[in-house]
N, C-alpha and C. Protein backbone atom coordinates (compact mmCIF):
# COMPACT_ATOMS: atom_id res chain seq x y z
N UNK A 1 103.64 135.45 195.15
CA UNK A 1 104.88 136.03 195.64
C UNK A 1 105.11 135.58 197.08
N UNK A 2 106.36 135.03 197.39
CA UNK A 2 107.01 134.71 198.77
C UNK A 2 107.15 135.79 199.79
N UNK A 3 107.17 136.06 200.31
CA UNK A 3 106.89 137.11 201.56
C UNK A 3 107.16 136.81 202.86
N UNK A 4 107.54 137.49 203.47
CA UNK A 4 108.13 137.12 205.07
C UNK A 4 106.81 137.85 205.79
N UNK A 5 106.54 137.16 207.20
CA UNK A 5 105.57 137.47 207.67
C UNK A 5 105.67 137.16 209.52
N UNK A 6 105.47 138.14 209.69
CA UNK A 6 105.84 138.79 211.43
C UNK A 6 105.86 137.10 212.02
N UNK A 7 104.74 136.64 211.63
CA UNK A 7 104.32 134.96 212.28
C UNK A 7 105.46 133.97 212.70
N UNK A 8 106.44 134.54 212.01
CA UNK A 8 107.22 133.56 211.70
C UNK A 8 108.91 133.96 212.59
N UNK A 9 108.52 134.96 213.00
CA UNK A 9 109.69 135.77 213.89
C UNK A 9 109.62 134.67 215.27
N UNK A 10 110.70 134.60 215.44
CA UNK A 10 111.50 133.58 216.64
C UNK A 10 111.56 134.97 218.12
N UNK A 11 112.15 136.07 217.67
CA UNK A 11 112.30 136.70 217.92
C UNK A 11 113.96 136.90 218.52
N UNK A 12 114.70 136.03 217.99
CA UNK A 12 115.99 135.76 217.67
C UNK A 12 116.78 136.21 216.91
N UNK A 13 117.48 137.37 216.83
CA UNK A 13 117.44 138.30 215.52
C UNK A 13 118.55 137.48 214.75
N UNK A 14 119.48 136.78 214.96
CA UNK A 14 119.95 136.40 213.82
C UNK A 14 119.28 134.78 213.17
N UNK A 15 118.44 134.79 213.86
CA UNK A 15 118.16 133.58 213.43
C UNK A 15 117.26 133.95 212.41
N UNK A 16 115.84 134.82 212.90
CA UNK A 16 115.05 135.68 212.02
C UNK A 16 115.46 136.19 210.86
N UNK A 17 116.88 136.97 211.06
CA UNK A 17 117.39 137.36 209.93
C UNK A 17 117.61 136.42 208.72
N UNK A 18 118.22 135.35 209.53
CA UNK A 18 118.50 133.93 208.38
C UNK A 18 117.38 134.03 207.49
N UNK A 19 116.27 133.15 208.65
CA UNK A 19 115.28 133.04 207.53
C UNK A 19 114.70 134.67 206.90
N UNK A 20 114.75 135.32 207.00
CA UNK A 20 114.43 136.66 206.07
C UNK A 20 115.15 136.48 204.87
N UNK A 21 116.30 136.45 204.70
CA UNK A 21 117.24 136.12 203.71
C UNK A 21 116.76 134.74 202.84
N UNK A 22 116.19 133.52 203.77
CA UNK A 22 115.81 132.44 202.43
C UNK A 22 114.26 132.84 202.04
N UNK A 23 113.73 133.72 202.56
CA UNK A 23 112.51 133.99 202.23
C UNK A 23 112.81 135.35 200.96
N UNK A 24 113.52 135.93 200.66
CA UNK A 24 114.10 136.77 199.75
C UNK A 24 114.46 136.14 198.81
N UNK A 25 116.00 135.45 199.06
CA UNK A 25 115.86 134.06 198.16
C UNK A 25 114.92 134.03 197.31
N UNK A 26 114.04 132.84 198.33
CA UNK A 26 112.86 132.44 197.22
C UNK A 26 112.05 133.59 196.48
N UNK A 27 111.67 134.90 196.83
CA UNK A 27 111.03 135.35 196.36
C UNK A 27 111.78 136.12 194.64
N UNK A 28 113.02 136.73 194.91
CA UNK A 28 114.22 136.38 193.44
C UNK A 28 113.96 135.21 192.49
N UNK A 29 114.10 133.89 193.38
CA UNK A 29 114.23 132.58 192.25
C UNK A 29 112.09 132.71 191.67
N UNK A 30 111.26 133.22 192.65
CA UNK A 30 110.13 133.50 191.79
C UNK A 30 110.00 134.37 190.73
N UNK A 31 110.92 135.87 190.88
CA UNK A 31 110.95 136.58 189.94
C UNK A 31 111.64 136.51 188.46
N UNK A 32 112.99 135.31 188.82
CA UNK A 32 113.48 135.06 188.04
C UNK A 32 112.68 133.75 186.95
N UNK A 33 112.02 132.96 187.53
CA UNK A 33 111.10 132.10 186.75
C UNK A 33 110.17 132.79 186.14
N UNK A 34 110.05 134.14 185.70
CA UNK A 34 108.84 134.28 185.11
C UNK A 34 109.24 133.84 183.50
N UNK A 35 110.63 134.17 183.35
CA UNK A 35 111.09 134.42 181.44
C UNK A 35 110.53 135.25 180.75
N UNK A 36 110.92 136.83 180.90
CA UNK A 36 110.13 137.52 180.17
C UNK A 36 110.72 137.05 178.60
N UNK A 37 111.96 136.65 178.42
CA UNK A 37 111.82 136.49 177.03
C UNK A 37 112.21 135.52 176.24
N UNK A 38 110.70 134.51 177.16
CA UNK A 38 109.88 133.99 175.72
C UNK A 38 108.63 135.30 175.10
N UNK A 39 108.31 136.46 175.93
CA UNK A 39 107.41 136.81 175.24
C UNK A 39 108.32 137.63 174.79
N UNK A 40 108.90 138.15 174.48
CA UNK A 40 110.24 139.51 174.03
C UNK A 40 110.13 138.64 173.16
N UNK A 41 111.15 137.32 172.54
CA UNK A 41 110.83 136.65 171.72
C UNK A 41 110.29 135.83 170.64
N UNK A 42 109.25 135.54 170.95
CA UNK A 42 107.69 135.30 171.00
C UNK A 42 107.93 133.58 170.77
N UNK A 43 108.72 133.16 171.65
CA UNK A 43 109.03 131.67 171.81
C UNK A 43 108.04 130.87 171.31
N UNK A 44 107.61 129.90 170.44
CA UNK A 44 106.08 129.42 170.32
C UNK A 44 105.87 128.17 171.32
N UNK A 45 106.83 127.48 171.99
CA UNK A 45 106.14 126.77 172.90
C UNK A 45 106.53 126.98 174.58
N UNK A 46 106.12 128.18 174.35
CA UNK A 46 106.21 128.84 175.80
C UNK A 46 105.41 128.50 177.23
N UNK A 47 104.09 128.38 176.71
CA UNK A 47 103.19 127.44 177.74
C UNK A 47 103.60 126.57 178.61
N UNK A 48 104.03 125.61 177.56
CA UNK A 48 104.67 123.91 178.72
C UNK A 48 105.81 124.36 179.79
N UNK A 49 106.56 125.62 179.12
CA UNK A 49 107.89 126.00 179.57
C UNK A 49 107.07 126.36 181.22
N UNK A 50 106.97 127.60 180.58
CA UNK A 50 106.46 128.20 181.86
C UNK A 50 105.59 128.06 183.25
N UNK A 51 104.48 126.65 182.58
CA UNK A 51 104.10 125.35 183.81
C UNK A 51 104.71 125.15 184.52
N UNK A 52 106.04 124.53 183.39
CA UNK A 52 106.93 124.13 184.63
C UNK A 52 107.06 124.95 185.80
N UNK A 53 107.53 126.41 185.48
CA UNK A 53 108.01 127.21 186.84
C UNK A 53 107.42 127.47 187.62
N UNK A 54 106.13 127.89 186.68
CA UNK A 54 104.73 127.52 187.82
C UNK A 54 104.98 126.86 188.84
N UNK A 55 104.88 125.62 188.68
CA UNK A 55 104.47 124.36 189.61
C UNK A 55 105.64 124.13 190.83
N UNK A 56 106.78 124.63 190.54
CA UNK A 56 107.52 125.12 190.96
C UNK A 56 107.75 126.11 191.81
N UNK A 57 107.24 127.20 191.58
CA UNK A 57 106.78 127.96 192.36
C UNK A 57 105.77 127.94 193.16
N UNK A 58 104.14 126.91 192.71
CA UNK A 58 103.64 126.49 193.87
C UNK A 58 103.81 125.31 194.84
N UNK A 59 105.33 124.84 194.31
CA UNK A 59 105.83 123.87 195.59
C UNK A 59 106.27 124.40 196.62
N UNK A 60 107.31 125.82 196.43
CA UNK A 60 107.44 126.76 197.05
C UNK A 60 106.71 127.42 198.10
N UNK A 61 105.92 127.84 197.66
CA UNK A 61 104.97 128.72 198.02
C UNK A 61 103.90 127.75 198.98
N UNK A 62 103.80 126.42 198.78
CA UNK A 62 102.87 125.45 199.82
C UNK A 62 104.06 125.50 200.54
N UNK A 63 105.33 125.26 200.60
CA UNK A 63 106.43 124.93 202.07
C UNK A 63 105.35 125.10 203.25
N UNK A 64 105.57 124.36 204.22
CA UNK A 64 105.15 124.98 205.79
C UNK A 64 106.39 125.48 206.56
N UNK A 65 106.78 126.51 206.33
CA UNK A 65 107.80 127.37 207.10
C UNK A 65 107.69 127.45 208.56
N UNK A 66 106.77 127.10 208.93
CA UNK A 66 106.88 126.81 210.88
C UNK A 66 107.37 125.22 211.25
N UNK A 67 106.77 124.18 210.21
CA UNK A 67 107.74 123.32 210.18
C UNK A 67 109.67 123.30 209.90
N UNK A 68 110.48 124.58 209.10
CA UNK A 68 111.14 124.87 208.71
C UNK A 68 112.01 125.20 210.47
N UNK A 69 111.10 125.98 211.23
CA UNK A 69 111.22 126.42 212.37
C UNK A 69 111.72 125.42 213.32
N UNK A 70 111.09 124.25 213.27
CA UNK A 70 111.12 123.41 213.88
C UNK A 70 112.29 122.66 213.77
N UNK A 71 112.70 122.30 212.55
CA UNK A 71 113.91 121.83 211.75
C UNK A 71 114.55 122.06 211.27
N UNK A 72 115.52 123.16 210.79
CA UNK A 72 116.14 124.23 209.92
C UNK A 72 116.84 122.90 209.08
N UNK A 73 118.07 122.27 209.73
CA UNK A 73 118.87 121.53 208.99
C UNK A 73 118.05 120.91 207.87
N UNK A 74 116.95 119.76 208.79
CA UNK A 74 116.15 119.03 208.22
C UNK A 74 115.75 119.44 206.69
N UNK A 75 114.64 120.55 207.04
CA UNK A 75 114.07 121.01 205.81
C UNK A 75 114.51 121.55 204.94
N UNK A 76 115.56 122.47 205.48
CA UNK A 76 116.48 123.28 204.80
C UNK A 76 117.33 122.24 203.42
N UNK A 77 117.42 121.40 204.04
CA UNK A 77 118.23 120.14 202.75
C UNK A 77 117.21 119.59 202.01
N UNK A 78 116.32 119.49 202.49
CA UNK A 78 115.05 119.18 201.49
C UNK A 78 114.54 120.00 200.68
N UNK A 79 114.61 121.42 201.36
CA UNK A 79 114.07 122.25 200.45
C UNK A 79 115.16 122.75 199.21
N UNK A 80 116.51 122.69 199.98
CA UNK A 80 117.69 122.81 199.03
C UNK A 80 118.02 121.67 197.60
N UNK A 81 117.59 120.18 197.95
CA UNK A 81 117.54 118.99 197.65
C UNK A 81 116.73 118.83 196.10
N UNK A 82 115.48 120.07 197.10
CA UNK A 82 114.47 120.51 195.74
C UNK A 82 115.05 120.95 194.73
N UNK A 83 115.32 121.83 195.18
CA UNK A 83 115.78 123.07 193.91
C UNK A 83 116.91 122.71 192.78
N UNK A 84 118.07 121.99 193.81
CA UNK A 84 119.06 121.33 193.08
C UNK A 84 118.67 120.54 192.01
N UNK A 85 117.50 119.75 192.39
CA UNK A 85 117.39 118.16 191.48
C UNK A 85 116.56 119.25 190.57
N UNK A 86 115.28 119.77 190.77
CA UNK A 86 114.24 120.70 189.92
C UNK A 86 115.38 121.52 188.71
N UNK A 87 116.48 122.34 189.50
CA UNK A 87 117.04 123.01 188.47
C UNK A 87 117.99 122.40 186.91
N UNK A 88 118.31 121.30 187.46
CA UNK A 88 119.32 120.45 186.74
C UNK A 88 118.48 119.55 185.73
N UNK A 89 117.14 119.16 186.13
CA UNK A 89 116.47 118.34 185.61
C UNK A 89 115.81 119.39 184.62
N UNK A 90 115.39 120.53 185.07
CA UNK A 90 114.74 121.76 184.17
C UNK A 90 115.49 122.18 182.39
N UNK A 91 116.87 122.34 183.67
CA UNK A 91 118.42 122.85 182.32
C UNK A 91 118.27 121.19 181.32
N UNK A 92 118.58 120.15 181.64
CA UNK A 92 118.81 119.26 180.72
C UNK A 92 117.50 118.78 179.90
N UNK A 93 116.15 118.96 180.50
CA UNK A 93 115.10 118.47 179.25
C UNK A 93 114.45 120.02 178.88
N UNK A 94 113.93 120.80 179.65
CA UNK A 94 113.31 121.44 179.08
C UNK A 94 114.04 123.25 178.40
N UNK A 95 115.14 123.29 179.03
CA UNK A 95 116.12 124.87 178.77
C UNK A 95 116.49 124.50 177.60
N UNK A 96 117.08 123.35 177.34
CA UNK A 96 117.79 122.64 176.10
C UNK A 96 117.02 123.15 174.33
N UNK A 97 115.63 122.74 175.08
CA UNK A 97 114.23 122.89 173.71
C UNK A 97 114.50 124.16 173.23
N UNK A 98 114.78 125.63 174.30
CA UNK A 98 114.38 126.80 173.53
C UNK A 98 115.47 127.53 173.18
N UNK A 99 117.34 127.02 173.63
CA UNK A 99 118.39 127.48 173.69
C UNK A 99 118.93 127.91 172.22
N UNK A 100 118.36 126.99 171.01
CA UNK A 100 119.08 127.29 169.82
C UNK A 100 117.79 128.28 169.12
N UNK A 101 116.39 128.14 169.36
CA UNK A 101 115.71 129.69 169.30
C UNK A 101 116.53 130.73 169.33
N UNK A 102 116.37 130.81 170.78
CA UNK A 102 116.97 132.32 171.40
C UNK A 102 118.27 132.40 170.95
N UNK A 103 119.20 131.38 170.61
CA UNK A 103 120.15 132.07 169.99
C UNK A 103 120.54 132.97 168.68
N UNK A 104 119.21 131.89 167.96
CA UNK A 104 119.59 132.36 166.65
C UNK A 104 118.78 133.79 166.67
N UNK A 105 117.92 134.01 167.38
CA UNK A 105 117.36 135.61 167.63
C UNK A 105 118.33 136.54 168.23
N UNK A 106 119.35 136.10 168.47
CA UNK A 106 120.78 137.28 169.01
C UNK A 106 120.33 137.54 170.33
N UNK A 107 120.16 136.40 171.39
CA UNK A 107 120.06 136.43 172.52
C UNK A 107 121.46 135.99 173.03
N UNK A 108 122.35 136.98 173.71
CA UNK A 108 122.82 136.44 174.60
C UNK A 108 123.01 136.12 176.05
């Protein structure tokens, strides 16, 4: 789990605030990668799925956020850069595999 941590205070309150907010962010887009339902479902190739978000989440989670400090624009597009290419590339090979499952189980 992503977490904000005193260390990281500028002591700049709106700037602090910013990053509080992408550190929330990320910690949502972690909660939201878990998929509870492939297991609600009982998806059978749920494993590979869920690697993915994994790994994903520990790209996340390695960031060096005092580098972030240093560079907001910089990293900030890189780290944005991430997510964009990760999410799009996620939806077209691997969301695709489990979409007509879950449908036909009356997922909407």
């Amino acid at each position: 789990m992503i977490t904000w941590d005193k260390q990281y205070e500028l002591g700049i309150a709106s700037i602090d605030n910013q990053h509080k907010e992408l550190i929330k962010i990320a910690g949502e887009l972690s909660n939201i990668l878990t998929e509870a339902l492939f297991e609600q479902y009982g998806f059978p190739n749920s494993d590979e799925h869920i690697i993915e978000h994994s790994k994903l989440i520990e790209e996340i989670n390695e960031f060096d956020f005092q580098r972030v400090d240093n560079d907001q624009v910089g990293h900030g597009k890189k780290i944005l850069n991430m997510l964009i290419t990760w999410v799009f590339k996620h939806i077209s090979s691997s969301d695709f595999k489990y979409r007509d499952y879950l449908l036909d189980k009356g997922v909407k």
